[in-house]
C-alpha atoms as a PDB file:
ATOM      1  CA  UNK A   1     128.886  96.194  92.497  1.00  0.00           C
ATOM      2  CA  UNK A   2     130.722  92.574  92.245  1.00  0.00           C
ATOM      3  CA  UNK A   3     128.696  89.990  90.576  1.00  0.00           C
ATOM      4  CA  UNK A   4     128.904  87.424  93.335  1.00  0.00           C
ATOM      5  CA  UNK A   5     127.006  89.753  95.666  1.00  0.00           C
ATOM      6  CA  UNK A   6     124.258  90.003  93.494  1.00  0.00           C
ATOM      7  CA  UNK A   7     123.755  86.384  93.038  1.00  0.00           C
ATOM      8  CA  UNK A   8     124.116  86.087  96.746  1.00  0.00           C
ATOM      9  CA  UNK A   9     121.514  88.745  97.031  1.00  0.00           C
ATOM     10  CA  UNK A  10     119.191  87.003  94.854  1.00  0.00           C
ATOM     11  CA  UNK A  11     120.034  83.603  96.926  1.00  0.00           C
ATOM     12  CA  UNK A  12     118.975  85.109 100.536  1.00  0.00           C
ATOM     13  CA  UNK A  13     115.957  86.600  98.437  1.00  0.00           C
ATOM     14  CA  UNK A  14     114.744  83.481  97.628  1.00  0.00           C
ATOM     15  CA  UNK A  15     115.194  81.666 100.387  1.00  0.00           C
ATOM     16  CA  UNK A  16     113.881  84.181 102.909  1.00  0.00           C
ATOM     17  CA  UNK A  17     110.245  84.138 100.546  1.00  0.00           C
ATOM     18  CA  UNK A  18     109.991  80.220 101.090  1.00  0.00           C
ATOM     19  CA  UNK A  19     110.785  80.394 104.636  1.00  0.00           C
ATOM     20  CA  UNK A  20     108.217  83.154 104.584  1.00  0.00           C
ATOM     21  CA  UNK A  21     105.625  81.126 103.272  1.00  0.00           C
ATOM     22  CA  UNK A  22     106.472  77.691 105.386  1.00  0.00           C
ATOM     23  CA  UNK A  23     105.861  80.206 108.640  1.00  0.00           C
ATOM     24  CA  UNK A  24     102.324  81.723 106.886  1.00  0.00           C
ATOM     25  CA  UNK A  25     101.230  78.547 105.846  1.00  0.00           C
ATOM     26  CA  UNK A  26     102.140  76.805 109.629  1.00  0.00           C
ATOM     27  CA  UNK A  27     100.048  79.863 111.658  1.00  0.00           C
ATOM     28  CA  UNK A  28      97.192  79.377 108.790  1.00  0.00           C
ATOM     29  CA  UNK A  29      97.000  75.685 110.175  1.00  0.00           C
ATOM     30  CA  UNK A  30      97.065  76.482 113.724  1.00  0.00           C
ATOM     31  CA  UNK A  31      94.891  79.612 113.240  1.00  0.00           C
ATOM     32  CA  UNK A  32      92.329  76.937 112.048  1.00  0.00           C
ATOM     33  CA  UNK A  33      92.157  74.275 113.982  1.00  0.00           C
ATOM     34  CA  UNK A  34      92.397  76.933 117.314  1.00  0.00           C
ATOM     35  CA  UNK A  35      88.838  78.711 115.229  1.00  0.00           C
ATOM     36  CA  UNK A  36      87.365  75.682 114.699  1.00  0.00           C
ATOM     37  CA  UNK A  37      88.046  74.215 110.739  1.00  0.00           C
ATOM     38  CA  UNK A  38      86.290  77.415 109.135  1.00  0.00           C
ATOM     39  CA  UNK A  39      88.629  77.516 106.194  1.00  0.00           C
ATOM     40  CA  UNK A  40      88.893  80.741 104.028  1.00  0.00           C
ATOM     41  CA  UNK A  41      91.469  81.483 101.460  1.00  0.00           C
ATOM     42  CA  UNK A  42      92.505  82.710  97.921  1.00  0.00           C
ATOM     43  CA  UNK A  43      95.115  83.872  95.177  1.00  0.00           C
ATOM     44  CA  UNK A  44      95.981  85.614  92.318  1.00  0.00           C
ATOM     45  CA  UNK A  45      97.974  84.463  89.022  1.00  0.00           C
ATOM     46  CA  UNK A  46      99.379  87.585  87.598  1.00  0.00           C
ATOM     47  CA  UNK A  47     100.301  87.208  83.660  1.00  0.00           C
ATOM     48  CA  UNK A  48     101.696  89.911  82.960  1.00  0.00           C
ATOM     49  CA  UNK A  49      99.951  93.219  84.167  1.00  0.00           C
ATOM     50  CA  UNK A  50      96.414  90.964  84.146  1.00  0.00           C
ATOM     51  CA  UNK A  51      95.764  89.735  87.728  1.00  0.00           C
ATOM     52  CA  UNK A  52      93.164  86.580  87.563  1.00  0.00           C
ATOM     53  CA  UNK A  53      91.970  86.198  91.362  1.00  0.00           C
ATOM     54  CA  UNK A  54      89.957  83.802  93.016  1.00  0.00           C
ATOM     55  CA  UNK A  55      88.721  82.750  96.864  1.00  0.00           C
ATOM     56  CA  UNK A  56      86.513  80.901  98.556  1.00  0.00           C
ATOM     57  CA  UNK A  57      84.433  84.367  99.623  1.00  0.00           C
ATOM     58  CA  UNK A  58      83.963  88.032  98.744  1.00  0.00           C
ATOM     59  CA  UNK A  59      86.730  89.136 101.396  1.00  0.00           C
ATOM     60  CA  UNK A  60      89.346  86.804 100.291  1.00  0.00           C
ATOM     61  CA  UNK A  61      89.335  87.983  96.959  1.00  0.00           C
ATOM     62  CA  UNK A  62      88.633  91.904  97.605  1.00  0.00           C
ATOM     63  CA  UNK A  63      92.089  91.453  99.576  1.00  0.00           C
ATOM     64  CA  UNK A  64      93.705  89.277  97.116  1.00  0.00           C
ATOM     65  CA  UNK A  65      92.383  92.058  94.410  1.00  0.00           C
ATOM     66  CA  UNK A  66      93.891  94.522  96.507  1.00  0.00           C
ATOM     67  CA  UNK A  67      97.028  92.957  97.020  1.00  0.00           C
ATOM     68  CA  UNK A  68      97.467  92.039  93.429  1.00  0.00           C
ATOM     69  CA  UNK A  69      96.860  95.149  92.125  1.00  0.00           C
ATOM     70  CA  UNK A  70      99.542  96.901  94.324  1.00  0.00           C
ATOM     71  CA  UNK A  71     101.908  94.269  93.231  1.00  0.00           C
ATOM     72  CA  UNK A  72     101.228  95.356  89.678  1.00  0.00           C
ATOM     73  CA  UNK A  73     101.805  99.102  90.498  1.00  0.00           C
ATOM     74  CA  UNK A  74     104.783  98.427  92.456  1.00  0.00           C
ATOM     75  CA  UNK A  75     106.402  96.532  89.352  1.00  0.00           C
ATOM     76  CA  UNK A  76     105.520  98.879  86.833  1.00  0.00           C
ATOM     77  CA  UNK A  77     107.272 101.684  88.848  1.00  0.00           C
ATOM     78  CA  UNK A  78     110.410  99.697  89.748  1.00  0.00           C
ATOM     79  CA  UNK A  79     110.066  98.821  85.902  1.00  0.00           C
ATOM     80  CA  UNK A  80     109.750 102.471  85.146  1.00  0.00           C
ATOM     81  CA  UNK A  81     112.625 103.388  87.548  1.00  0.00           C
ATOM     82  CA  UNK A  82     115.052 101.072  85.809  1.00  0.00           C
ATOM     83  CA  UNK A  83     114.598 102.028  82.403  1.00  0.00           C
ATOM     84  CA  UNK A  84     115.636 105.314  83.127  1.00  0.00           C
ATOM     85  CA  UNK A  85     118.432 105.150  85.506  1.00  0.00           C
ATOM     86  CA  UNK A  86     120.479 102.290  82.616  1.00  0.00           C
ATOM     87  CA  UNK A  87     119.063 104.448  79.726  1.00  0.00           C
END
């Protein structure tokens, strides 16, 4: 495949994961004020196959747990995957 398309691949990947996070973050908003200002939340800073999690409750970070560790198995089989179909 040409070069160009990748880059242009990697472009529209990009910019469809910020415009996927402006639309999250604008129904969290209205999500709250419609429930009433309850706020609950959380995230996950993945260094390399080491998720470190934290939330404001248990649920929030049992899903962000979750979430994280399919992220992790999802790379390390795409990473798996790769090294054997350029080896």
């Amino acid at each position: 495949m040409d070069q160009a398309l990748f880059n242009m691949l990697g472009v529209m990947l990009v910019f469809t994961g910020f415009v996927i996070t402006v639309i999250a973050v604008l129904l969290w908003i209205f999500m709250t004020v419609k429930r009433g200002g309850k706020v609950r939340g959380g995230g996950a800073v993945i260094i390399g196959p080491f998720p470190i999690v934290f939330g404001t409750d248990k649920e929030s970070v049992k899903v962000i747990l979750l979430l994280s560790i399919a992220l992790i198995v999802v790379l390390l089989v795409f990473m798996a995957f790769s090294y054997y179909a350029f080896k």
